[in-house]
C-alpha atoms as a PDB file:
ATOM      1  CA  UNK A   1       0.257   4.357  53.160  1.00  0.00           C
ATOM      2  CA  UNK A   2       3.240   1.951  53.389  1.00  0.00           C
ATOM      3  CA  UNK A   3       3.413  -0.583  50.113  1.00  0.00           C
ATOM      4  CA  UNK A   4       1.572   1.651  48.001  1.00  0.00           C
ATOM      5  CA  UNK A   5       2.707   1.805  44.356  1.00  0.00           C
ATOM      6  CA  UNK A   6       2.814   4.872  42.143  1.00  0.00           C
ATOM      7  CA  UNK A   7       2.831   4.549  38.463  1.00  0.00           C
ATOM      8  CA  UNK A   8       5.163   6.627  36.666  1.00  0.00           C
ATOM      9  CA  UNK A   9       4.267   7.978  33.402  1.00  0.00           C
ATOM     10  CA  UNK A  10       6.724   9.264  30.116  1.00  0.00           C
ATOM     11  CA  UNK A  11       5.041  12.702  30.390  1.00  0.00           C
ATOM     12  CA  UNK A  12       2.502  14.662  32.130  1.00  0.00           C
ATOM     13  CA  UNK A  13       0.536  14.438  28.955  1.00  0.00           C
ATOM     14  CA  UNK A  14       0.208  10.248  28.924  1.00  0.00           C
ATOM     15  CA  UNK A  15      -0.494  10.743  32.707  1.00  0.00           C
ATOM     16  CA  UNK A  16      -3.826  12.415  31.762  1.00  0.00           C
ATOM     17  CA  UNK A  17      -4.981   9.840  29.031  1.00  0.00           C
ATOM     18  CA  UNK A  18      -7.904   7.976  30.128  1.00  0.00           C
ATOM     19  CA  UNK A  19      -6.779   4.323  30.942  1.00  0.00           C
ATOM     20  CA  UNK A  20      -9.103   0.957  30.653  1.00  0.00           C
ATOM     21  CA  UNK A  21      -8.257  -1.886  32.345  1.00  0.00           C
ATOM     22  CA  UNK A  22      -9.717  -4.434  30.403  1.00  0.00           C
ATOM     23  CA  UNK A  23      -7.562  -5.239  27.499  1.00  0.00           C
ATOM     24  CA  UNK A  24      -7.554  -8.249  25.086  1.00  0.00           C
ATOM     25  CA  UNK A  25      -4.636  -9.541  23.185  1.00  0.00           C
ATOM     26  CA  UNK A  26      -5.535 -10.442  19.176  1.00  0.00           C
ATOM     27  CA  UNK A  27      -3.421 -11.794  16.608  1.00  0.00           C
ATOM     28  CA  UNK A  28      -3.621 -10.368  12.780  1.00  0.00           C
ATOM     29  CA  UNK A  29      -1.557 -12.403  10.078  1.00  0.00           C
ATOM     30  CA  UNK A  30      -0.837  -9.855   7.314  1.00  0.00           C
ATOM     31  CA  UNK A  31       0.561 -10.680   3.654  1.00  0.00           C
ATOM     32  CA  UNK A  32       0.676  -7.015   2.809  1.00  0.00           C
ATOM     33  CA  UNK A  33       4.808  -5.139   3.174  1.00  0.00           C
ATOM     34  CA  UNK A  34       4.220  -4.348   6.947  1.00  0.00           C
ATOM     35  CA  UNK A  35       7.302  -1.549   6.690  1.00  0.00           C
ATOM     36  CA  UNK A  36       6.648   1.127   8.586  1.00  0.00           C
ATOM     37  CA  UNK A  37       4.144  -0.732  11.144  1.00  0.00           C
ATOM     38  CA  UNK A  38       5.648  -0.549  14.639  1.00  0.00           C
ATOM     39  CA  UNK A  39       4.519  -1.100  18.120  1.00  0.00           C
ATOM     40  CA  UNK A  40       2.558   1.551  19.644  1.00  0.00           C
ATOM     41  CA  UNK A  41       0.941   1.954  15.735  1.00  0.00           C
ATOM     42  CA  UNK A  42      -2.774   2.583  16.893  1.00  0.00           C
ATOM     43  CA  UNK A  43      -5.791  -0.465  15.958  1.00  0.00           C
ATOM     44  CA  UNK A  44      -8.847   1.560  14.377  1.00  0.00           C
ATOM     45  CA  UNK A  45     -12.099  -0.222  13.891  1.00  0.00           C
ATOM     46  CA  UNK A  46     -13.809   2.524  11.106  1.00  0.00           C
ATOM     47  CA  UNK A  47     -11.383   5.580  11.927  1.00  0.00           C
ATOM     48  CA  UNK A  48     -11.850   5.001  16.091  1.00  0.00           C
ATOM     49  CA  UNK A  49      -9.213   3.949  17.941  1.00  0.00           C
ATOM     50  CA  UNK A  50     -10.130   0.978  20.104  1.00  0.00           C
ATOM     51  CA  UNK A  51      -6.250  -0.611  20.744  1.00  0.00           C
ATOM     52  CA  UNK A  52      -2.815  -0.629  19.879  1.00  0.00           C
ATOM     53  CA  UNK A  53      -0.280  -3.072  18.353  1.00  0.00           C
ATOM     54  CA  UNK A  54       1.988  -4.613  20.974  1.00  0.00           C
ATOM     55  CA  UNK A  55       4.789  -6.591  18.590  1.00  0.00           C
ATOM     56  CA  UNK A  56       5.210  -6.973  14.932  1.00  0.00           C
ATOM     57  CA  UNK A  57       7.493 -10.514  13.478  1.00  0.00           C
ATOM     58  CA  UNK A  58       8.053 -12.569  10.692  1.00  0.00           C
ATOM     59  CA  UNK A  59       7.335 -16.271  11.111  1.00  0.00           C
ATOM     60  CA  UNK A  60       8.574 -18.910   8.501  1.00  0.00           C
ATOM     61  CA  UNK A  61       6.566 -21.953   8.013  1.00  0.00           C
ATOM     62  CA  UNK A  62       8.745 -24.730   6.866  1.00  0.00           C
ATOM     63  CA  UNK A  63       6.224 -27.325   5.940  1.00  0.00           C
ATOM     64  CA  UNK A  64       4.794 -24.484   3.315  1.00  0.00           C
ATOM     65  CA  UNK A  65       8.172 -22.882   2.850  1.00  0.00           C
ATOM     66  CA  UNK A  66       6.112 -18.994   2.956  1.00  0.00           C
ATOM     67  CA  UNK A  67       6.347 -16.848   5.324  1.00  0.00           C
ATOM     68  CA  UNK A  68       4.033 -14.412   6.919  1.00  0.00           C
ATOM     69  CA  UNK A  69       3.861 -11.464   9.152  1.00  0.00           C
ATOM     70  CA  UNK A  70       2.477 -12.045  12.866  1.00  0.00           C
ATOM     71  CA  UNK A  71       1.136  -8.090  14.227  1.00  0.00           C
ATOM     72  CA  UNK A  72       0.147  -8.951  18.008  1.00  0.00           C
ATOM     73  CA  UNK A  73      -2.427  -6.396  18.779  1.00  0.00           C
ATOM     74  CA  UNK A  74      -4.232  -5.564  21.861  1.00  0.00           C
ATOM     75  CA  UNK A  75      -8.092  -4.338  21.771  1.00  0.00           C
ATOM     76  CA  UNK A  76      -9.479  -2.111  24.849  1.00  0.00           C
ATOM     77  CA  UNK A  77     -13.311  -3.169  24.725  1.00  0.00           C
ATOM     78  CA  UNK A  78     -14.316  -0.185  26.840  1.00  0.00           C
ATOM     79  CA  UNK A  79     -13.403   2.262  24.134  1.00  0.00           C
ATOM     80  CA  UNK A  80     -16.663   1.412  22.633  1.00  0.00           C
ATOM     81  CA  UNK A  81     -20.098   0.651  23.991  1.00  0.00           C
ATOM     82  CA  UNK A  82     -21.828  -2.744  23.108  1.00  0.00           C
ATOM     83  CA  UNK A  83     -25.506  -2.685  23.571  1.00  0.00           C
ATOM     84  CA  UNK A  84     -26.983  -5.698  25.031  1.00  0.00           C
ATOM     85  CA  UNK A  85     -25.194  -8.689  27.200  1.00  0.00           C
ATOM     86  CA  UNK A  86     -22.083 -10.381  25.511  1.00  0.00           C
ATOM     87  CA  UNK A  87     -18.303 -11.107  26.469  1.00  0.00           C
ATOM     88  CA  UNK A  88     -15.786 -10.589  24.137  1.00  0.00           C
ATOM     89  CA  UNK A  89     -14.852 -13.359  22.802  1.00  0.00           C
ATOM     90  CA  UNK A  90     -18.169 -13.601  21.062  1.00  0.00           C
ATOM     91  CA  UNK A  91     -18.452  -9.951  20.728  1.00  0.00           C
ATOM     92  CA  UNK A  92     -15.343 -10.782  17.881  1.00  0.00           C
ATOM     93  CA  UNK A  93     -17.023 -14.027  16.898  1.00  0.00           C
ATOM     94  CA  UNK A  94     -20.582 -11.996  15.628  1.00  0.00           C
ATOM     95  CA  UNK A  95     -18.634  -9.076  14.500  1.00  0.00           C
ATOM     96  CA  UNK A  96     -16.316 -11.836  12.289  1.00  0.00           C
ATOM     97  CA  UNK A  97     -19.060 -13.841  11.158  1.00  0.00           C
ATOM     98  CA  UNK A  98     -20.587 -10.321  10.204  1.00  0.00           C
ATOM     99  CA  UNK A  99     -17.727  -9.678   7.854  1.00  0.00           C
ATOM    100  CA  UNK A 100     -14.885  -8.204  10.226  1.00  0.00           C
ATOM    101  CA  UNK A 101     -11.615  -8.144   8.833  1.00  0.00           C
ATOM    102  CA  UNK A 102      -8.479  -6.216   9.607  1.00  0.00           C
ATOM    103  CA  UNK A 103      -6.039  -4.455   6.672  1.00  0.00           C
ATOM    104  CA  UNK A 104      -3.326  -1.959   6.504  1.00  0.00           C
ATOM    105  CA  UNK A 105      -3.556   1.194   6.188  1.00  0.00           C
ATOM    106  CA  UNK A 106      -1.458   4.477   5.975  1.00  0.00           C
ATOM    107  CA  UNK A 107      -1.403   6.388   9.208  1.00  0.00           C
ATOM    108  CA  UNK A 108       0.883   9.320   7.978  1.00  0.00           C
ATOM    109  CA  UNK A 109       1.671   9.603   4.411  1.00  0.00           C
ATOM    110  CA  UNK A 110       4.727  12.140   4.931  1.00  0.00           C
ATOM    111  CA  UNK A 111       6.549   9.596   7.298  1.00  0.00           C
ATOM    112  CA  UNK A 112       5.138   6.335   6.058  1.00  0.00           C
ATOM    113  CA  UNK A 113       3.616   5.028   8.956  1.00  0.00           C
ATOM    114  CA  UNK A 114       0.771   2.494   8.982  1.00  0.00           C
ATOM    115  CA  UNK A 115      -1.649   1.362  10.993  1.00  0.00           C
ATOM    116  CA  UNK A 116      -4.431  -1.695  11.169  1.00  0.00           C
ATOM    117  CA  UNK A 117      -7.669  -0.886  10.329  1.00  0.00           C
ATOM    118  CA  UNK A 118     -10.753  -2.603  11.506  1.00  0.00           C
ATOM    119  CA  UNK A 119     -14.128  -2.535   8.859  1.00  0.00           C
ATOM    120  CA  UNK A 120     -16.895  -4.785   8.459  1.00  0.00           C
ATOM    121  CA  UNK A 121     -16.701  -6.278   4.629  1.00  0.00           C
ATOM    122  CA  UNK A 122     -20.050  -8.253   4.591  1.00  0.00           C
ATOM    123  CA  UNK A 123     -19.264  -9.720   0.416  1.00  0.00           C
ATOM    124  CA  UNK A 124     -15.950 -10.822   2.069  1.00  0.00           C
ATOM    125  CA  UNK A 125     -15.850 -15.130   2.434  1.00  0.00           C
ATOM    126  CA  UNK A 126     -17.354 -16.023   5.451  1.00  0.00           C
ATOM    127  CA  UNK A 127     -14.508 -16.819   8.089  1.00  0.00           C
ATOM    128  CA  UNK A 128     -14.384 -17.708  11.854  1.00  0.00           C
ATOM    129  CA  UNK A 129     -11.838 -16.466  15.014  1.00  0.00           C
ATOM    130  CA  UNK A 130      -9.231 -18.521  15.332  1.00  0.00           C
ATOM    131  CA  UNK A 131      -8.635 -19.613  18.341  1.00  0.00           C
ATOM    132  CA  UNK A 132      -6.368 -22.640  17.891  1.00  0.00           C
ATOM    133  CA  UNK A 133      -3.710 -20.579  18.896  1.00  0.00           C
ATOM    134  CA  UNK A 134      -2.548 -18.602  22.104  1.00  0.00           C
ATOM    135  CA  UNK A 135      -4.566 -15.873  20.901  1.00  0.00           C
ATOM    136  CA  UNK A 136      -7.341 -15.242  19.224  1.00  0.00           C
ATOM    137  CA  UNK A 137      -6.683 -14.481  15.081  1.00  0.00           C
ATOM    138  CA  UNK A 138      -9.112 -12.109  13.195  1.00  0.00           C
ATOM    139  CA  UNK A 139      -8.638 -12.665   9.764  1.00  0.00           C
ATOM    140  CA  UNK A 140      -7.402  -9.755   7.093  1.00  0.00           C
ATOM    141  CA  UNK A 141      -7.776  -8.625   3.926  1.00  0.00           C
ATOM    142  CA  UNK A 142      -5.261  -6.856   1.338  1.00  0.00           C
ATOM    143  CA  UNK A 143      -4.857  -3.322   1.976  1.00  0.00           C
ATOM    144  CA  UNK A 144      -5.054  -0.053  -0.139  1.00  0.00           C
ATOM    145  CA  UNK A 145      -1.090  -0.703   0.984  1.00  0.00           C
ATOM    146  CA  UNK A 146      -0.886  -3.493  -0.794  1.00  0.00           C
ATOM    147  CA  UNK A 147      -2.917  -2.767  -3.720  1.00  0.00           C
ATOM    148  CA  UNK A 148      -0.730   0.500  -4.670  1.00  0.00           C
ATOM    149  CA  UNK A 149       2.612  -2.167  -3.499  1.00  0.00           C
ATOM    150  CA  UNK A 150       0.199  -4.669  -6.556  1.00  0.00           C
ATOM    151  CA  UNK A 151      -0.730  -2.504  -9.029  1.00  0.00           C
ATOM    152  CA  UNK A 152       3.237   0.042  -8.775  1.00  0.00           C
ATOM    153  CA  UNK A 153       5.085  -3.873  -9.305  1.00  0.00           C
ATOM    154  CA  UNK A 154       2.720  -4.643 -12.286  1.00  0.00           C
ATOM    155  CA  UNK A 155       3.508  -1.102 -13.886  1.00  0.00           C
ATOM    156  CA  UNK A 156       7.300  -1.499 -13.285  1.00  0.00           C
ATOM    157  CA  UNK A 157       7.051  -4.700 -15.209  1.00  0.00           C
ATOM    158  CA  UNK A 158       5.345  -3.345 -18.248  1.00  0.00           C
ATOM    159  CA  UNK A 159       7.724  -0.387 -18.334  1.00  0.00           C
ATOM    160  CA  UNK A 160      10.454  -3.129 -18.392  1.00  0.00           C
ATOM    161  CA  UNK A 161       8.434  -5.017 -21.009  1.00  0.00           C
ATOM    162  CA  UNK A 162       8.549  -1.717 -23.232  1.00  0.00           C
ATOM    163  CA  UNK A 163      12.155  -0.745 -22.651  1.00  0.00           C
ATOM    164  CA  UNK A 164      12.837  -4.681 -23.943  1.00  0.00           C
ATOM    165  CA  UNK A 165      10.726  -4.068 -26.744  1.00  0.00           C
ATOM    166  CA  UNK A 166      12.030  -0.446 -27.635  1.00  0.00           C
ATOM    167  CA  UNK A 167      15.388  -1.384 -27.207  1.00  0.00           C
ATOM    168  CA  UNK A 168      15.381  -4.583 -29.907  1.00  0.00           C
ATOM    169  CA  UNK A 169      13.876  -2.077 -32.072  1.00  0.00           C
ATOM    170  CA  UNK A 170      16.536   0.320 -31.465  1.00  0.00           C
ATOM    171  CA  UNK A 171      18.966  -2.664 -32.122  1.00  0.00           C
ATOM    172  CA  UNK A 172      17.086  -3.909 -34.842  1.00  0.00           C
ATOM    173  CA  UNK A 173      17.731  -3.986 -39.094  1.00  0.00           C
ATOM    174  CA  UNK A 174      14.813  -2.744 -39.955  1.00  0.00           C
ATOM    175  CA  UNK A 175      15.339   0.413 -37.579  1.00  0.00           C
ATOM    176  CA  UNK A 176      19.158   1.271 -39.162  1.00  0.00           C
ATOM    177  CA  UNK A 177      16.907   0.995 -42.709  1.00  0.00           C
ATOM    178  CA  UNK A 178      14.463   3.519 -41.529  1.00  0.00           C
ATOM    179  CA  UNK A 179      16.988   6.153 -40.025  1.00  0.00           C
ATOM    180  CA  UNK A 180      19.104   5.489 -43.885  1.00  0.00           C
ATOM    181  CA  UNK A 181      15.856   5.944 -45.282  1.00  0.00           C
ATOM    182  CA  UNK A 182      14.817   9.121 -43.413  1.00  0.00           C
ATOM    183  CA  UNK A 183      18.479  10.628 -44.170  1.00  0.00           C
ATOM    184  CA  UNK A 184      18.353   9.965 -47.840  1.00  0.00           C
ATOM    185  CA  UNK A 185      14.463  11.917 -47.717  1.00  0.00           C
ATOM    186  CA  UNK A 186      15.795  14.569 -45.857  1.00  0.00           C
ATOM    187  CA  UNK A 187      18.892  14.741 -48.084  1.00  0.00           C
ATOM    188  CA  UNK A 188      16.836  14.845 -50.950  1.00  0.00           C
ATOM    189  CA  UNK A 189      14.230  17.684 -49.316  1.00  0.00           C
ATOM    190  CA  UNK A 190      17.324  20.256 -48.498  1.00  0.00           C
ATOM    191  CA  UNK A 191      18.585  19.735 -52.310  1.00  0.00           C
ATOM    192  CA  UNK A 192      15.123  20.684 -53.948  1.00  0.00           C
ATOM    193  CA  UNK A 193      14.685  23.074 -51.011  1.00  0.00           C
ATOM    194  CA  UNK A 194      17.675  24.822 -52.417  1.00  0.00           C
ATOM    195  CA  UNK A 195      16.758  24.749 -56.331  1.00  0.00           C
ATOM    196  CA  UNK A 196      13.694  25.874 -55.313  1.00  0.00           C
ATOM    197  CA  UNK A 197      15.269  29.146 -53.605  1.00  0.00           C
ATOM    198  CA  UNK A 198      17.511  29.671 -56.459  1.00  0.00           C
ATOM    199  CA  UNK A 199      14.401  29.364 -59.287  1.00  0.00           C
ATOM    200  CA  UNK A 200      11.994  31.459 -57.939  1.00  0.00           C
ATOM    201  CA  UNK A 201      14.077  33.898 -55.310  1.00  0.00           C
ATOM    202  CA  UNK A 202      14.992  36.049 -58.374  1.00  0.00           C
ATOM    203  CA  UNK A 203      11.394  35.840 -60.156  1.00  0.00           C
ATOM    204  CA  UNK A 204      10.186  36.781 -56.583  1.00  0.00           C
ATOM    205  CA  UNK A 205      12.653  40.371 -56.079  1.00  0.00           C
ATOM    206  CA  UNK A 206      11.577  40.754 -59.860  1.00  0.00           C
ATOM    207  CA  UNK A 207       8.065  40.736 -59.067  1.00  0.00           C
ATOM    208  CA  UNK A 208       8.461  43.276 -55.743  1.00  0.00           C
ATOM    209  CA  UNK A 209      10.620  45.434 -57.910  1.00  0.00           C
ATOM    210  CA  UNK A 210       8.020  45.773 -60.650  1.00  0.00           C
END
């Protein structure tokens, strides 16, 4: 009929995904490296996908002088089924108060894509939604991301600690001593090496011939 609109779809395969209607806008603040995050990057909550990140940014606070990572995210409620009589917002609210928190995590390790994972972490601090803001913000945890990002920075600066350490050594007095010292023993081990061959070599063919 006249005025009617068609949507138009990238491929034939997006224009046979199931669509849901209702969608909810969330905002994540991440101190994890976000590289490799990028809108489109699917939201998980334990392995399911129940959204999508919209936009990822850096915001600078100036009173703090820090900066952190804003991932706008939105959830698709119908994806899962909630038993019993509840809107969202407070759907988020229990599942928070429950120990909900959000981290990154790796969504292909050969191209180094990431994605935000959703799990309930009940020893976690208790925390609320914020909703000070345009949109509500569930709060995060530190990633196995960041924890390799942690622990691969800590190991880099011990194997700088040693190379400082082996290298004075190196430089050292007492190391030019010990290499004159180990060149005088070995001196001395090749010169009775020798007298030794030319002592008992000829008692030795002596023996064999007799």
């Amino acid at each position: 009929s006249a005025g009617h609109i068609f949507h138009l779809y990238p491929s034939r395969t997006a224009s046979r995904k199931k669509t849901y209607r209702e969608k909810h806008k969330v905002m994540f603040y991440f101190e994890d490296p976000v590289s490799g995050l990028l809108p489109g990057a699917p939201v998980q909550l334990r392995g399911y996908k129940i959204g999508e990140v919209l936009d990822v940014s850096l915001q600078f606070n100036r009173e703090t002088g820090s900066f952190r990572i804003p991932v706008l995210a939105e959830f698709e409620p119908k994806r899962f089924k909630i038993v019993g009589e509840s809107d969202f917002d407070t759907t988020m609210e229990q599942l928070v108060a429950n120990g909900l928190r959000a981290s990154l995590a790796s969504g292909n390790l050969l191209f180094g894509s990431l994605l935000v994972s959703l799990d309930l972490y009940p020893d976690e601090a208790p925390a609320q939604v914020d909703t000070s803001g345009p949109y509500p913000v569930i709060p995060t945890i530190r990633g196995t991301i960041g924890e390799i990002a942690h622990d691969a920075r800590a190991l880099i600066d011990e194997l700088r600690q040693s190379a400082g350490i082996i290298n004075d050594f190196l430089g050292s007095k007492a190391f030019g001593e010990s290499v004159g010292d180990l060149s005088k023993t070995l001196a001395n081990i090749e010169r009775i090496s020798a007298q030794v061959d030319e002592k008992t070599a000829p008692q030795f063919t002596a023996v064999l011939s007799g």
